[in-house]
PDB file of N, CA and C in Angstrom:
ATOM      1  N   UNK A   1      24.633 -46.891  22.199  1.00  0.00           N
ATOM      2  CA  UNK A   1      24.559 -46.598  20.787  1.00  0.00           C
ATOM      3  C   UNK A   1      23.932 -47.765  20.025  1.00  0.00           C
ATOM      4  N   UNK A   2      24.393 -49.064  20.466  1.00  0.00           N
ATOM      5  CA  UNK A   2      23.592 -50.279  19.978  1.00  0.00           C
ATOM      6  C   UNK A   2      22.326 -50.259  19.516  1.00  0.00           C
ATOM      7  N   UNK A   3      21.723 -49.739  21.065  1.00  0.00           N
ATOM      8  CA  UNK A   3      20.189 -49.856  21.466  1.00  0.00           C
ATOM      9  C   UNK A   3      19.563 -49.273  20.763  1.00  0.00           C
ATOM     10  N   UNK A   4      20.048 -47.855  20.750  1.00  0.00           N
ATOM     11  CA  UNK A   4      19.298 -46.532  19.575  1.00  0.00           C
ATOM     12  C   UNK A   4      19.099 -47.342  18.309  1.00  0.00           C
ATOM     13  N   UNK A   5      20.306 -47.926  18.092  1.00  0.00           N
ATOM     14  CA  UNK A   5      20.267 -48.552  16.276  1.00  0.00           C
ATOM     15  C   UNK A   5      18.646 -49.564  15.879  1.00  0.00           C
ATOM     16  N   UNK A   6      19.268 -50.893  17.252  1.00  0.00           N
ATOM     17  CA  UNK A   6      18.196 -51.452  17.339  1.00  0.00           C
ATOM     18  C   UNK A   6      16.632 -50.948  17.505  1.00  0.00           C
ATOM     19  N   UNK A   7      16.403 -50.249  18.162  1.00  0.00           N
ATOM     20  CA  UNK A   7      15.043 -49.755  18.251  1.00  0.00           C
ATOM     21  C   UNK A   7      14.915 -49.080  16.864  1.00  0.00           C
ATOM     22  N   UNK A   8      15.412 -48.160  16.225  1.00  0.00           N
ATOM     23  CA  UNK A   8      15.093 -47.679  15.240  1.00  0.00           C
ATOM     24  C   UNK A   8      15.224 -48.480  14.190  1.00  0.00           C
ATOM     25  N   UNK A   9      15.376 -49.461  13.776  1.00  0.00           N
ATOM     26  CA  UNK A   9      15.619 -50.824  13.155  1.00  0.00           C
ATOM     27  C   UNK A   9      14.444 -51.472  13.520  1.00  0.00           C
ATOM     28  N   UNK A  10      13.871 -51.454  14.678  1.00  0.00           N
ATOM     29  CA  UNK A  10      12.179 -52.205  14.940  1.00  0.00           C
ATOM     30  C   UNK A  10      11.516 -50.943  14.659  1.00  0.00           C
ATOM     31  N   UNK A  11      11.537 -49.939  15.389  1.00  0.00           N
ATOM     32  CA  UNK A  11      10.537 -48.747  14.138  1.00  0.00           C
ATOM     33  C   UNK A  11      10.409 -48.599  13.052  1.00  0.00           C
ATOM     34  N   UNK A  12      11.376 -49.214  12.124  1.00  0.00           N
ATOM     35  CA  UNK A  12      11.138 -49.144  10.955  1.00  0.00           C
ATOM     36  C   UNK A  12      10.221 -50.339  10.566  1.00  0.00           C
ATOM     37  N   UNK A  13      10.879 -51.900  10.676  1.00  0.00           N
ATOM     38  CA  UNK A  13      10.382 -52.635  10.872  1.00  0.00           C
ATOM     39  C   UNK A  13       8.280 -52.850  11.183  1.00  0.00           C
ATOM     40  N   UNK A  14       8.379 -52.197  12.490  1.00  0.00           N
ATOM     41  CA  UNK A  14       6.798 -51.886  12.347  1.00  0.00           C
ATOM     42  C   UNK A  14       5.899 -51.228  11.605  1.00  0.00           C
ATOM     43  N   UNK A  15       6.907 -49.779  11.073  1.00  0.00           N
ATOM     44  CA  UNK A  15       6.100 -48.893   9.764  1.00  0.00           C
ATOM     45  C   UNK A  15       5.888 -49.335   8.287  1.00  0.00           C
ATOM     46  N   UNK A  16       7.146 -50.318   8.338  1.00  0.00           N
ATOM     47  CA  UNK A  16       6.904 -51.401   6.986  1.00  0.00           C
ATOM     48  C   UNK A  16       5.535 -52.139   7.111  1.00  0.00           C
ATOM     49  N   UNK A  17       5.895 -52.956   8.364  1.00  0.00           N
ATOM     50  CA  UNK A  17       4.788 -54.227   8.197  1.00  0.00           C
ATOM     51  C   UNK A  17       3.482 -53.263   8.579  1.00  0.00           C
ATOM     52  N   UNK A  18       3.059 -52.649   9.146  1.00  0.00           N
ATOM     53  CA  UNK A  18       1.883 -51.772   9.514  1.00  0.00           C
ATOM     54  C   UNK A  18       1.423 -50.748   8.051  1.00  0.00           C
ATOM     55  N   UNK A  19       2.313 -51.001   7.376  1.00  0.00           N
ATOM     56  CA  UNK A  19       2.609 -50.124   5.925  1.00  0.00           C
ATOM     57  C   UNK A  19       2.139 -48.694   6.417  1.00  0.00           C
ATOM     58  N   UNK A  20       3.038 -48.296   7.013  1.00  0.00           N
ATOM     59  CA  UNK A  20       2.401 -46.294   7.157  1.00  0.00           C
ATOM     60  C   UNK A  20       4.147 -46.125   6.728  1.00  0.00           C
ATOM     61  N   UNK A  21       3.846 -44.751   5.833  1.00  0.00           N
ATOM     62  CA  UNK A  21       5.162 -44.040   5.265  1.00  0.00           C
ATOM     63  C   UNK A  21       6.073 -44.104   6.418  1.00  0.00           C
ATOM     64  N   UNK A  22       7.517 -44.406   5.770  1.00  0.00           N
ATOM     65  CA  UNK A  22       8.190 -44.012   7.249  1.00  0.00           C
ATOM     66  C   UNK A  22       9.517 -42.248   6.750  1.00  0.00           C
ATOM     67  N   UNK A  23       8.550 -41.442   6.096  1.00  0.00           N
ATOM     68  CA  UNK A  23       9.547 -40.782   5.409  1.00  0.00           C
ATOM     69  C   UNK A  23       9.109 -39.257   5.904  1.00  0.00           C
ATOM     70  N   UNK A  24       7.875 -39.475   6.563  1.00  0.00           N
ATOM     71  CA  UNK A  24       6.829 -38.582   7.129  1.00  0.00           C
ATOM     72  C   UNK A  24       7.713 -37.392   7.998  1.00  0.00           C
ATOM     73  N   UNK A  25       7.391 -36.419   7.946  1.00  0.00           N
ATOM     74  CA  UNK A  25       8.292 -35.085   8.499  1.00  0.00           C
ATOM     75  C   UNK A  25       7.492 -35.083  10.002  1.00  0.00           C
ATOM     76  N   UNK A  26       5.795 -35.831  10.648  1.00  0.00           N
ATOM     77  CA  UNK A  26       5.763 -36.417  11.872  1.00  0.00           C
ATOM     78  C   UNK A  26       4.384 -37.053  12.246  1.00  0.00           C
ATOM     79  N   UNK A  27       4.071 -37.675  12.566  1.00  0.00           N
ATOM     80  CA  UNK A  27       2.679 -38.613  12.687  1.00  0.00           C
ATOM     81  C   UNK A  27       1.685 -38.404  13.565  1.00  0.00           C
ATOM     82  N   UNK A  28       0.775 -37.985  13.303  1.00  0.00           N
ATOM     83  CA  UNK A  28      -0.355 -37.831  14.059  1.00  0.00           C
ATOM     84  C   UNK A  28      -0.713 -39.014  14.692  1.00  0.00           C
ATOM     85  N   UNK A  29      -1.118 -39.128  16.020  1.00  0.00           N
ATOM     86  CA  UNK A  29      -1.399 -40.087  16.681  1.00  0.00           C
ATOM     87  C   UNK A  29      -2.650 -39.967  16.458  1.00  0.00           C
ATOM     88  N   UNK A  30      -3.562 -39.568  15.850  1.00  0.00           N
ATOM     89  CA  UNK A  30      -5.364 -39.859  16.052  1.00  0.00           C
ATOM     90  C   UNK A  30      -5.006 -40.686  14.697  1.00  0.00           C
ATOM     91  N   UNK A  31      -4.672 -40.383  13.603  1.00  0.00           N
ATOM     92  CA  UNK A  31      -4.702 -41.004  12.593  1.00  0.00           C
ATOM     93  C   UNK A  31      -3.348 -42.272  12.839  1.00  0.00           C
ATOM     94  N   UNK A  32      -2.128 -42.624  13.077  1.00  0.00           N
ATOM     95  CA  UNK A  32      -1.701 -43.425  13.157  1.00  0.00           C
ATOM     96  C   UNK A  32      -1.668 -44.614  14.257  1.00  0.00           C
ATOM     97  N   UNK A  33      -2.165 -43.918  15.590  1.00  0.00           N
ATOM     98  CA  UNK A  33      -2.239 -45.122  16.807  1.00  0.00           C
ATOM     99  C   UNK A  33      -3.111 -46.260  16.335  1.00  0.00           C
ATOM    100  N   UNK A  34      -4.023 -45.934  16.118  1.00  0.00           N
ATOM    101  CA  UNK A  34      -5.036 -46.639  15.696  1.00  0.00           C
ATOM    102  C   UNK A  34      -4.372 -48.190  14.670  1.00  0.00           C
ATOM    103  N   UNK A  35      -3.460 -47.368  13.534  1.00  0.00           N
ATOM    104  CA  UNK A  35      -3.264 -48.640  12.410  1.00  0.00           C
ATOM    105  C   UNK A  35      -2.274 -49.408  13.244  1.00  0.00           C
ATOM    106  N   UNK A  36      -1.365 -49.171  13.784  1.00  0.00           N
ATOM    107  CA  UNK A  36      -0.347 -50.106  14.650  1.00  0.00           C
ATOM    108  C   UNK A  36      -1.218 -50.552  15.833  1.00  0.00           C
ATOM    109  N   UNK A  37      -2.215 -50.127  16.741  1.00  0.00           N
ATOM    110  CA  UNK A  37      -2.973 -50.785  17.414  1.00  0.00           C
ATOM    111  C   UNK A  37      -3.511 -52.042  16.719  1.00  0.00           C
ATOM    112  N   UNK A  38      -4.524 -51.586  15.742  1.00  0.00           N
ATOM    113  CA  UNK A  38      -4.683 -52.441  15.028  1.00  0.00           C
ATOM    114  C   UNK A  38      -3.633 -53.791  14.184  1.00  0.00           C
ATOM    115  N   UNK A  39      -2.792 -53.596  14.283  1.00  0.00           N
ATOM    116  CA  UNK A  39      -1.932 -54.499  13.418  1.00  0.00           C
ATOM    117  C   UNK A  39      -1.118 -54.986  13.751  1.00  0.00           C
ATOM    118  N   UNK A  40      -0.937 -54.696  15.958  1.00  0.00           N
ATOM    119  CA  UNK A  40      -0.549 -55.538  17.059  1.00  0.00           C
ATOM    120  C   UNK A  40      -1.718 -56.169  17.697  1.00  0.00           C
ATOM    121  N   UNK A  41      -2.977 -56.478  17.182  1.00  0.00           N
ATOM    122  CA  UNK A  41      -3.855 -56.918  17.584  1.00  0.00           C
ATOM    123  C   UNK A  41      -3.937 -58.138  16.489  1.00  0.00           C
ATOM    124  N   UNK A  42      -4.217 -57.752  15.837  1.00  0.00           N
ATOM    125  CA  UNK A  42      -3.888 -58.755  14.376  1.00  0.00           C
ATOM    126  C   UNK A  42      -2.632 -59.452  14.738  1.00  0.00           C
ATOM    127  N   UNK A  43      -1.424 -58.864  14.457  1.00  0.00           N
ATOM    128  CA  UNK A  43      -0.449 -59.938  14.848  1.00  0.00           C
ATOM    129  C   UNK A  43      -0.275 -60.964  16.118  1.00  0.00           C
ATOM    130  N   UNK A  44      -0.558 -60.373  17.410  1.00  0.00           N
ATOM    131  CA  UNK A  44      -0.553 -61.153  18.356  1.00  0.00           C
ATOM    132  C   UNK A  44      -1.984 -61.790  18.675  1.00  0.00           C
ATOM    133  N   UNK A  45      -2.767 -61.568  17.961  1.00  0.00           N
ATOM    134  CA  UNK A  45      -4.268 -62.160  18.246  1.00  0.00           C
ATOM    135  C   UNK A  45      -4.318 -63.702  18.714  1.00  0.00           C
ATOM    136  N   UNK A  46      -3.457 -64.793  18.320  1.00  0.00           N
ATOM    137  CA  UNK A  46      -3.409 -65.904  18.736  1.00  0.00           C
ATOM    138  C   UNK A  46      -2.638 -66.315  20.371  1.00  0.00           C
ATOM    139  N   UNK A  47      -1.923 -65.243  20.672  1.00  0.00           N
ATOM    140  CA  UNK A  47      -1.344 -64.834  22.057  1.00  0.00           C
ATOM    141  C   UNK A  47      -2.164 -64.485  22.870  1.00  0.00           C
ATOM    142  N   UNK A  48      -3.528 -64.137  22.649  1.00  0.00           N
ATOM    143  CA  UNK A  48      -4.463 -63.327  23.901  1.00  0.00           C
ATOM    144  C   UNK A  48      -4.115 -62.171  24.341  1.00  0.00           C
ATOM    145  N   UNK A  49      -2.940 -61.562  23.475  1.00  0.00           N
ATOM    146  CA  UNK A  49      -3.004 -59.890  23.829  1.00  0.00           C
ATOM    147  C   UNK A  49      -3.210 -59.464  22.881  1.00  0.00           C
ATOM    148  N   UNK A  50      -4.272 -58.015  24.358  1.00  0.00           N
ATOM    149  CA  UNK A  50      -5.427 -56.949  23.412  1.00  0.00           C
ATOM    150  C   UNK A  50      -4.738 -55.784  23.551  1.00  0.00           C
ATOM    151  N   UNK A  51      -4.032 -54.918  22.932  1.00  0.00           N
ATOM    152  CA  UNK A  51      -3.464 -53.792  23.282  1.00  0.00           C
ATOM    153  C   UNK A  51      -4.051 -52.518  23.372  1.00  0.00           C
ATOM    154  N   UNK A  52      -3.907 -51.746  24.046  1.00  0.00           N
ATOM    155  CA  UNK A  52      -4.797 -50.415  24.124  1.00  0.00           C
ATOM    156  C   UNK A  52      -3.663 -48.732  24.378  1.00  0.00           C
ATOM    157  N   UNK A  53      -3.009 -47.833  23.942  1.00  0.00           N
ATOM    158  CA  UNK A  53      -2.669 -47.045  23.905  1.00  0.00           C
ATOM    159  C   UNK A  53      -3.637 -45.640  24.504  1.00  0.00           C
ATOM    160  N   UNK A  54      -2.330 -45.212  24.993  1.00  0.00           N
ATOM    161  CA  UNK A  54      -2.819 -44.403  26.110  1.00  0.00           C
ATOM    162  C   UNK A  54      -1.461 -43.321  25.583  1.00  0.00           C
ATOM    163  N   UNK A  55      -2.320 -41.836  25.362  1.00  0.00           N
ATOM    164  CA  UNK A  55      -1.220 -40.824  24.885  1.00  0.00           C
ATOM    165  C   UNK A  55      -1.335 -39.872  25.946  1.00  0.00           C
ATOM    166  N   UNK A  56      -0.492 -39.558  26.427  1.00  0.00           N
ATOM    167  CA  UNK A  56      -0.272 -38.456  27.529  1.00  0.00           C
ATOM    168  C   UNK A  56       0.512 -36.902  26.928  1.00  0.00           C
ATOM    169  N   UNK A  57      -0.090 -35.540  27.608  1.00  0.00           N
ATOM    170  CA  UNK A  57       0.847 -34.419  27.418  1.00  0.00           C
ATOM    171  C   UNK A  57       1.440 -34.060  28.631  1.00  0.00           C
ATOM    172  N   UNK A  58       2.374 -33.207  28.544  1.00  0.00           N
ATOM    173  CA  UNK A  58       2.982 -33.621  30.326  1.00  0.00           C
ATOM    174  C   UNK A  58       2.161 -32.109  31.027  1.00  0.00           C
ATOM    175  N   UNK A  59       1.034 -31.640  30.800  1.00  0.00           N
ATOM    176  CA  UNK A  59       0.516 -31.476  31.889  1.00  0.00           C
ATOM    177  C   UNK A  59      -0.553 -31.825  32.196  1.00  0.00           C
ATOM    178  N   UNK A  60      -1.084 -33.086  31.641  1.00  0.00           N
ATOM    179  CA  UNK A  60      -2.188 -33.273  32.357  1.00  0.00           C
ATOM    180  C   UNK A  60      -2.322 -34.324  32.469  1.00  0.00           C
ATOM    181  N   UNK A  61      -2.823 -35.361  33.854  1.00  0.00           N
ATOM    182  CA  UNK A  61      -2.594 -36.932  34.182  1.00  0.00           C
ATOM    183  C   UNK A  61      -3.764 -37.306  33.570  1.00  0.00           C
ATOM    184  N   UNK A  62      -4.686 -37.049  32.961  1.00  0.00           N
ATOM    185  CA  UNK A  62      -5.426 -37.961  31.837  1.00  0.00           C
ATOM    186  C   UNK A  62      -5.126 -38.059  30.811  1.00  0.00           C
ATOM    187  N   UNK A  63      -5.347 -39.250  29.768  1.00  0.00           N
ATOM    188  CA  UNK A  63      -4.839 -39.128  28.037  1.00  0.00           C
ATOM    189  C   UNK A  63      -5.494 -38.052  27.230  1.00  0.00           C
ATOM    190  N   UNK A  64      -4.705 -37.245  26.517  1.00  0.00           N
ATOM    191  CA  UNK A  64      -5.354 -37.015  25.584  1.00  0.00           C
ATOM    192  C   UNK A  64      -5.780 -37.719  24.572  1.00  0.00           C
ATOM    193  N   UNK A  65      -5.567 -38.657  24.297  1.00  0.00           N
ATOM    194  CA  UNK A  65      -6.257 -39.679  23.475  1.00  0.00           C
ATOM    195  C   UNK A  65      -5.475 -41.130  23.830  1.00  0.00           C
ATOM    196  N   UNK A  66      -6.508 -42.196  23.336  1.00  0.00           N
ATOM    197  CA  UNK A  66      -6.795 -43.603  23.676  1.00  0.00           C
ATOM    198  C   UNK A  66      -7.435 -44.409  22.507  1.00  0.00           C
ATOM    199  N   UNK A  67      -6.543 -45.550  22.420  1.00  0.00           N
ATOM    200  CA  UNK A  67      -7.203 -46.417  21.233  1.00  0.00           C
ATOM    201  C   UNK A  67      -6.985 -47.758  21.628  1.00  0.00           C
ATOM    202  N   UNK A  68      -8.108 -48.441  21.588  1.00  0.00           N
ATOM    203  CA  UNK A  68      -8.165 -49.934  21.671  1.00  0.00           C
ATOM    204  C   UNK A  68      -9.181 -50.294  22.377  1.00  0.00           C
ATOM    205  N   UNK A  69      -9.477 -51.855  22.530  1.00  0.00           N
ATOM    206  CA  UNK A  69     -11.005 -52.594  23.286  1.00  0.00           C
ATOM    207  C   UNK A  69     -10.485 -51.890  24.209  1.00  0.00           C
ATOM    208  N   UNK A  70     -11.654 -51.967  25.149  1.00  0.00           N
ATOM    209  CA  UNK A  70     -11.979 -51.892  26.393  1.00  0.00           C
ATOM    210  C   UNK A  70     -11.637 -52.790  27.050  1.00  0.00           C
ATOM    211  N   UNK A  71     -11.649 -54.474  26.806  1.00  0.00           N
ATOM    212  CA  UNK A  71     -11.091 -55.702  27.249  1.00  0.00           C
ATOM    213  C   UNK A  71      -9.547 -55.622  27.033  1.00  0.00           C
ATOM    214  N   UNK A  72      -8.827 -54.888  26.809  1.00  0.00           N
ATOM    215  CA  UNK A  72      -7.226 -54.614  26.359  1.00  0.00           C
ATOM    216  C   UNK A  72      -6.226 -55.421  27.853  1.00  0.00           C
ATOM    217  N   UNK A  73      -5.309 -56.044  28.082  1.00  0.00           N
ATOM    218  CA  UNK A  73      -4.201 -56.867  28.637  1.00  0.00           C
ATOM    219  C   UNK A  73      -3.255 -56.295  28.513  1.00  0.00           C
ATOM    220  N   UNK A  74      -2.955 -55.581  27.493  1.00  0.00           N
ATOM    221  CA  UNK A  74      -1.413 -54.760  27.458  1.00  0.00           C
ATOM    222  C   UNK A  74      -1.265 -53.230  26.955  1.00  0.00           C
ATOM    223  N   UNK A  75      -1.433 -52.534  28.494  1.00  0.00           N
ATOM    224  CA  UNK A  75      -1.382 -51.609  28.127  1.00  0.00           C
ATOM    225  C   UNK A  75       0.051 -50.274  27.807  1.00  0.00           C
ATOM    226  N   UNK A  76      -0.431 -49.725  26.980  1.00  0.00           N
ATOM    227  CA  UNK A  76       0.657 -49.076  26.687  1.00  0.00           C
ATOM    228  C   UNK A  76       0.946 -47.374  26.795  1.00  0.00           C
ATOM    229  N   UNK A  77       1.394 -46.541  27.593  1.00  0.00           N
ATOM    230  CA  UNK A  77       1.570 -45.293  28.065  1.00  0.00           C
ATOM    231  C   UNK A  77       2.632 -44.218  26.792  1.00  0.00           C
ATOM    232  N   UNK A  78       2.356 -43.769  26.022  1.00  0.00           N
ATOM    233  CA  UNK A  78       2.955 -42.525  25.526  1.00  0.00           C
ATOM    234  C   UNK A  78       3.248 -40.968  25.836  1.00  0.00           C
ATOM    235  N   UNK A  79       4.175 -40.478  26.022  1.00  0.00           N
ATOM    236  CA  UNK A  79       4.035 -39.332  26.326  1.00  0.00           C
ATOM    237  C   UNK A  79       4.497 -38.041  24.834  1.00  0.00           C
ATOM    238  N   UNK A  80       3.317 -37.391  25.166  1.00  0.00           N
ATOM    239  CA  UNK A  80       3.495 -36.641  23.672  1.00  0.00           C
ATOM    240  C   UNK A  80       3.610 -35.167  24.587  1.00  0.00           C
ATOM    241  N   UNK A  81       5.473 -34.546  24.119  1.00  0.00           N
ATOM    242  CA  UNK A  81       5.852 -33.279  24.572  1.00  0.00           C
ATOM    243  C   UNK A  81       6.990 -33.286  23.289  1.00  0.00           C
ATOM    244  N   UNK A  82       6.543 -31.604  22.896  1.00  0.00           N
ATOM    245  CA  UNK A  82       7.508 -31.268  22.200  1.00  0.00           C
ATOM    246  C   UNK A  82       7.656 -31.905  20.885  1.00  0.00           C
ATOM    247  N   UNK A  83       6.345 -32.386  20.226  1.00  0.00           N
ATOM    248  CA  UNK A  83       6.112 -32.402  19.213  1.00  0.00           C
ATOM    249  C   UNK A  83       6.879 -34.396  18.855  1.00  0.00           C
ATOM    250  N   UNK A  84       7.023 -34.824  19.632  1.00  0.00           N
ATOM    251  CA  UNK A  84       7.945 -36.240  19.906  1.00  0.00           C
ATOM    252  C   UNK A  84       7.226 -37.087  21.041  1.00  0.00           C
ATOM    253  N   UNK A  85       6.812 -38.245  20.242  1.00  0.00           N
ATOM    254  CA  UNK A  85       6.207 -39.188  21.326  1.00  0.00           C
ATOM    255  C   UNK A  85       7.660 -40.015  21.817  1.00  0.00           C
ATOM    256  N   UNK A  86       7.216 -40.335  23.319  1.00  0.00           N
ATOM    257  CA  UNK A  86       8.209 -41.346  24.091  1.00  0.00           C
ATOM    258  C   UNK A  86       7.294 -42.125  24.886  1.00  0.00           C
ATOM    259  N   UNK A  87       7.584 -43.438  24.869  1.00  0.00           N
ATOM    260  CA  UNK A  87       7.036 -44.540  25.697  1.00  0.00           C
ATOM    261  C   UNK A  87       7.369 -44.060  26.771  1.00  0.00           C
ATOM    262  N   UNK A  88       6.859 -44.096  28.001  1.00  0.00           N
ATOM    263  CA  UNK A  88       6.433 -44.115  29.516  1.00  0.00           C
ATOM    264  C   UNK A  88       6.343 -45.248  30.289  1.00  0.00           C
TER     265      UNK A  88
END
């Protein structure tokens, strides 16, 4: 029960500092991956990580969509079912 709190306490956290509404009824990933890509690239830019997102549907093993360099170090797997993304 902790954990749930905490994570949703850094989701919020990121929709603040990334400034995207966090009041939204649900977020398009073509239009939102992109600004948090962007604004974990910006933030960790002095770290040398390039992040790149990778959205998955569960039937098919390629992304349906992808955002970030091509030179990317940390990559990151989503799975989009049921109208609800979950890290992978």
């Amino acid at each position: 029960m902790q954990y749930n709190h905490r994570q949703m306490k850094d989701v919020f956290a990121l929709l603040k500092a990334a400034e995207i509404p966090n009041d939204l009824p649900e977020y398009d990933a073509v239009e939102y991956v992109p600004i948090v890509v962007n604004f974990w690239n910006n933030h960790y830019k002095d770290t040398g990580y390039k992040f790149k997102v990778f959205v998955f549907a569960s039937i098919n093993e390629k992304p349906i969509f992808k955002y970030g360099n091509e030179n990317f170090n940390v990559p990151i797997s989503i799975l989009h079912s049921n109208n609800h993304f979950d890290g992978i």
